[in-house]
N, C-alpha and C. Protein backbone atom coordinates (compact mmCIF):
# COMPACT_ATOMS: atom_id res chain seq x y z
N UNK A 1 2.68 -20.01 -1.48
CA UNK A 1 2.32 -18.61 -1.69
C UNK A 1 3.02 -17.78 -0.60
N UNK A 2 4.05 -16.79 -0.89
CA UNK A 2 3.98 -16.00 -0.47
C UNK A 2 3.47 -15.05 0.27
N UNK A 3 3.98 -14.77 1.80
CA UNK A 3 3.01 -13.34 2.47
C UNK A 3 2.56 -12.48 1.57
N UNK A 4 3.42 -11.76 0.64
CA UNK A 4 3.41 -10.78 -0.37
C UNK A 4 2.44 -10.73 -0.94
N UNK A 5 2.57 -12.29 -1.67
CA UNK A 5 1.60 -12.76 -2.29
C UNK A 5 0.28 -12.87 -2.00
N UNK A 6 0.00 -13.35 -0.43
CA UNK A 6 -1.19 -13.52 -0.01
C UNK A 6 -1.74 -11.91 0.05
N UNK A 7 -1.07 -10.97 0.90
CA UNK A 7 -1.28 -9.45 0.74
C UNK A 7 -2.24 -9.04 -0.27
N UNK A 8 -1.00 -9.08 -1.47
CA UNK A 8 -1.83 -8.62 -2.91
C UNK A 8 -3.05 -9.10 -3.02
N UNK A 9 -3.34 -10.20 -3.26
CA UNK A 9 -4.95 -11.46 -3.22
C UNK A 9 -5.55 -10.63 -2.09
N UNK A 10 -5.43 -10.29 -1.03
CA UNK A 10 -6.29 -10.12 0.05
C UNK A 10 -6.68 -8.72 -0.91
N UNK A 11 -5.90 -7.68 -0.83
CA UNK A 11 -6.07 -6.40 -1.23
C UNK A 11 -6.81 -6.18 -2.65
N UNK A 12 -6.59 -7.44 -3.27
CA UNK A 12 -7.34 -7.33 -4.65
C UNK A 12 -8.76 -7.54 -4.42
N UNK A 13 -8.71 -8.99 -3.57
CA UNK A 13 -10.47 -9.36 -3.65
C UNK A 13 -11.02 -8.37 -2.34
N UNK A 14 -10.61 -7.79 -1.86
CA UNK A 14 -11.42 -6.94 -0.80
C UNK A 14 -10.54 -5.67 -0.40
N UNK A 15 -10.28 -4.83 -1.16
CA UNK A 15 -9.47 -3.45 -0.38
C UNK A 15 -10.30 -3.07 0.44
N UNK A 16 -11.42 -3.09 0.95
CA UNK A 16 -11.86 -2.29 2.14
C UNK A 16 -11.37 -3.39 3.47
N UNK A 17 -10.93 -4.52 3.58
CA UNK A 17 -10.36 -5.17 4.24
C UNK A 17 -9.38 -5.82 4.78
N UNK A 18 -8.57 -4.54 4.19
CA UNK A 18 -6.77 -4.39 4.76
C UNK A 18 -6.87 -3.26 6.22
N UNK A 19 -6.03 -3.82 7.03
CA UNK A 19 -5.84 -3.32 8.18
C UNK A 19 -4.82 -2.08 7.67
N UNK A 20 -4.72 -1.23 8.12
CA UNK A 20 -3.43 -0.67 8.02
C UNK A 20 -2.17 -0.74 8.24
N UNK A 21 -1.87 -1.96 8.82
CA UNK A 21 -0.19 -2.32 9.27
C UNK A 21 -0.58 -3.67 8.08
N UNK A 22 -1.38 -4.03 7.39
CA UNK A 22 -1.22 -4.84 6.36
C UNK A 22 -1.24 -4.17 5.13
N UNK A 23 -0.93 -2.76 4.88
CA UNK A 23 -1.10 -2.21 3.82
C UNK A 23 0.33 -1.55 3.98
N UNK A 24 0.58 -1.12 4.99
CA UNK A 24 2.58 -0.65 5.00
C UNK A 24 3.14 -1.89 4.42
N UNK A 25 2.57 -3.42 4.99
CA UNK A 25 3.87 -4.65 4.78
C UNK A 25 3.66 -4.68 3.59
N UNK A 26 2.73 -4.23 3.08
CA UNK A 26 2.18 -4.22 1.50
C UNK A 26 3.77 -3.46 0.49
N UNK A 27 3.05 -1.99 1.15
CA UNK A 27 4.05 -1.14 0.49
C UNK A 27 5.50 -1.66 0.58
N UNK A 28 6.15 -1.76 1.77
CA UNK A 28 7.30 -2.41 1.65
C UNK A 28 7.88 -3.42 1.02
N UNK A 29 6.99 -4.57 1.14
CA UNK A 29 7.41 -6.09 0.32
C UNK A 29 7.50 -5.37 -1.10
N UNK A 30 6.95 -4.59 -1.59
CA UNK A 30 7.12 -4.24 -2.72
C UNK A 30 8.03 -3.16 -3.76
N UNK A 31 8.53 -2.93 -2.62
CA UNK A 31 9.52 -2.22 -2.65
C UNK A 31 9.30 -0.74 -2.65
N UNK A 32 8.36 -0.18 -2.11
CA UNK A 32 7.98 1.08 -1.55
C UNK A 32 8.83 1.50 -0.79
N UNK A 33 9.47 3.05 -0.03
CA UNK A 33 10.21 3.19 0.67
C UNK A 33 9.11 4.34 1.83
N UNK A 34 9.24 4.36 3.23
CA UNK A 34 8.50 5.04 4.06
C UNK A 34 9.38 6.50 3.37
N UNK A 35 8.64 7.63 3.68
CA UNK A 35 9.57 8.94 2.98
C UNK A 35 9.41 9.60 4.15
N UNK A 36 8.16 10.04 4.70
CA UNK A 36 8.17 10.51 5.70
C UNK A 36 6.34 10.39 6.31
N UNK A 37 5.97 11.10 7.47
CA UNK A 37 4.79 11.33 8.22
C UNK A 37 4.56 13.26 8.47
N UNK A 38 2.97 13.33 7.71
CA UNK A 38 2.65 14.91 7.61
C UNK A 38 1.43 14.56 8.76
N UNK A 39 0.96 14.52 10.07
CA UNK A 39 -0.34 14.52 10.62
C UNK A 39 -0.27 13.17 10.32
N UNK A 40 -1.39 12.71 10.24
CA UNK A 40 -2.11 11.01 9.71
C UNK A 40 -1.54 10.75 8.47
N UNK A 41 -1.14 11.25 7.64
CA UNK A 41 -0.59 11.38 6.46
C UNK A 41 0.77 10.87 6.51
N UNK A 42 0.82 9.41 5.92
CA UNK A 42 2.37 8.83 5.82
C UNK A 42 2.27 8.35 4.32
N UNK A 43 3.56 9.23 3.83
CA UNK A 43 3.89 9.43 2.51
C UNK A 43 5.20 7.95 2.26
N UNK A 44 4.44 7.69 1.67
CA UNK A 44 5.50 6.06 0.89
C UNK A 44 5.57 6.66 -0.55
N UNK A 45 7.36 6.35 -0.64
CA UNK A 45 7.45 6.36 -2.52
C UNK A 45 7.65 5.30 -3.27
N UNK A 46 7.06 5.09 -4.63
CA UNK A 46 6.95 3.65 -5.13
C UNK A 46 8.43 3.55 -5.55
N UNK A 47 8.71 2.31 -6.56
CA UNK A 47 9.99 2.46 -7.04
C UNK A 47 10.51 3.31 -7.95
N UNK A 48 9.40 3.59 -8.56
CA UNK A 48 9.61 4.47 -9.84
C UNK A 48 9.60 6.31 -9.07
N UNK A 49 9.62 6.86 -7.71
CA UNK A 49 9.92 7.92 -6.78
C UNK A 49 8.41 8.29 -7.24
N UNK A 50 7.09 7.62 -7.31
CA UNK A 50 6.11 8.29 -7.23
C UNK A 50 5.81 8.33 -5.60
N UNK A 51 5.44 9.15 -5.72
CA UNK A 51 4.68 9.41 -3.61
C UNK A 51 3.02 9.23 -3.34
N UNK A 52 2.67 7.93 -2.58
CA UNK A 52 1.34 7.54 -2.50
C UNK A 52 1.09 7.93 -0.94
N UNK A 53 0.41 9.29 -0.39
CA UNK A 53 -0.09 9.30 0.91
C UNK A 53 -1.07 8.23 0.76
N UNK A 54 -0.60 7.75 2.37
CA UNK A 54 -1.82 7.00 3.13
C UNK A 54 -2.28 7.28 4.63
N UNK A 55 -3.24 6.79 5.32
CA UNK A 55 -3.57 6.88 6.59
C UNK A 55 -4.52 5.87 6.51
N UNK A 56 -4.69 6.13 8.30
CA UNK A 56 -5.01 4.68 9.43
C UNK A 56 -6.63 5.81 9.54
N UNK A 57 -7.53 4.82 9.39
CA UNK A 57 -9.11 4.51 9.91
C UNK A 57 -9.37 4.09 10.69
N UNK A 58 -9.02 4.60 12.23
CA UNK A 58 -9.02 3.51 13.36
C UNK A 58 -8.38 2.08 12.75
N UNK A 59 -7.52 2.23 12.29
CA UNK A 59 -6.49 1.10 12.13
C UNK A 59 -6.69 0.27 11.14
N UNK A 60 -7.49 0.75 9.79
CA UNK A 60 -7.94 -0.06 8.74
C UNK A 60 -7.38 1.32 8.00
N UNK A 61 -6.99 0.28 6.56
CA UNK A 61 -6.58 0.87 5.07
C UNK A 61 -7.85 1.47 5.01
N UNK A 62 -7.67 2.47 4.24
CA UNK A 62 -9.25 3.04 3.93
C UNK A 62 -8.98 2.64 1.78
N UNK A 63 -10.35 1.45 1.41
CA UNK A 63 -9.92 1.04 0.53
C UNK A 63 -9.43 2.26 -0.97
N UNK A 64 -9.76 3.44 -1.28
CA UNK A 64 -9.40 3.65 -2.35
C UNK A 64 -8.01 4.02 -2.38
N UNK A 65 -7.18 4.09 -1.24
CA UNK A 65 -5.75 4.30 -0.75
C UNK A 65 -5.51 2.98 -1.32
N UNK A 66 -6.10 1.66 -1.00
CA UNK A 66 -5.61 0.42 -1.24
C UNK A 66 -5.47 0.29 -2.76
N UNK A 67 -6.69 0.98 -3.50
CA UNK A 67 -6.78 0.38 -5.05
C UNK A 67 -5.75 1.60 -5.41
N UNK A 68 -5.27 2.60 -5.28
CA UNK A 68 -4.17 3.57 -5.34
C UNK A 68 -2.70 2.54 -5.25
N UNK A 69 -2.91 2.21 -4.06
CA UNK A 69 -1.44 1.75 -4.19
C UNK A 69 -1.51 -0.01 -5.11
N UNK A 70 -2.33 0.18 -4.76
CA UNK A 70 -2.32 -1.22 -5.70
C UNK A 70 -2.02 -1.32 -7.33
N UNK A 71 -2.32 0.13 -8.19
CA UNK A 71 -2.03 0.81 -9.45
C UNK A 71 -0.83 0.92 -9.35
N UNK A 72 -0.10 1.29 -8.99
CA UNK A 72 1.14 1.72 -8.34
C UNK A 72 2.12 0.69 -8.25
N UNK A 73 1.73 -0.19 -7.61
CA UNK A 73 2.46 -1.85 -7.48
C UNK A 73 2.47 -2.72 -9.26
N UNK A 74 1.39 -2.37 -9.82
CA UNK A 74 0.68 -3.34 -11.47
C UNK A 74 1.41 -2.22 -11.93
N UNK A 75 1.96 -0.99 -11.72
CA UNK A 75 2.63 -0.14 -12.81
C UNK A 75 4.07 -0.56 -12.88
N UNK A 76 4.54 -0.28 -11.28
CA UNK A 76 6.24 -0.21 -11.02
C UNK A 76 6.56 -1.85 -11.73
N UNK A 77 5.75 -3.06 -11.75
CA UNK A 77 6.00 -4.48 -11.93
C UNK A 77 5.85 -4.53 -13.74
N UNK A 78 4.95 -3.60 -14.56
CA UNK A 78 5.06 -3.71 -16.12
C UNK A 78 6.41 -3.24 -16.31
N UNK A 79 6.75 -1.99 -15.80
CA UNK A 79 8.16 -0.88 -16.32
C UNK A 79 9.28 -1.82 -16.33
């Protein structure tokens, strides 16, 4: 299994229990691109140029950011 792989599984069975530097390696392995940083607000675009803001919770994903990008990942992978 794959890091990637393990990622996704982690983020599926528990999004409130992604760190936030495990939810960027998220976005990236998947081919997300960083776009830029507004405040706490760091804007990743999927492959398909959709734009998913996220931010750090004292250093945790805050989960509905997770099940967001996680739609996002099950979309760009059907197309």
């Amino acid at each position: 299994m794959t890091k990637r792989e393990k990622l996704l599984a982690k983020a599926r069975a528990n999004p409130n229990g992604l760190s936030f530097a495990e939810l960027e390696t998220l976005l990236a392995q998947c081919g997300f691109v960083f776009k830029r940083q507004s405040g706490s607000h760091c804007v990743w675009l999927s492959p398909s140029r959709r734009a998913i803001p996220v931010q750090s919770d004292r250093g945790r994903a805050k989960g509905y950011q997770v099940v967001q990008a996680l739609r996002l990942i099950e979309d760009s992978h059907e197309g």
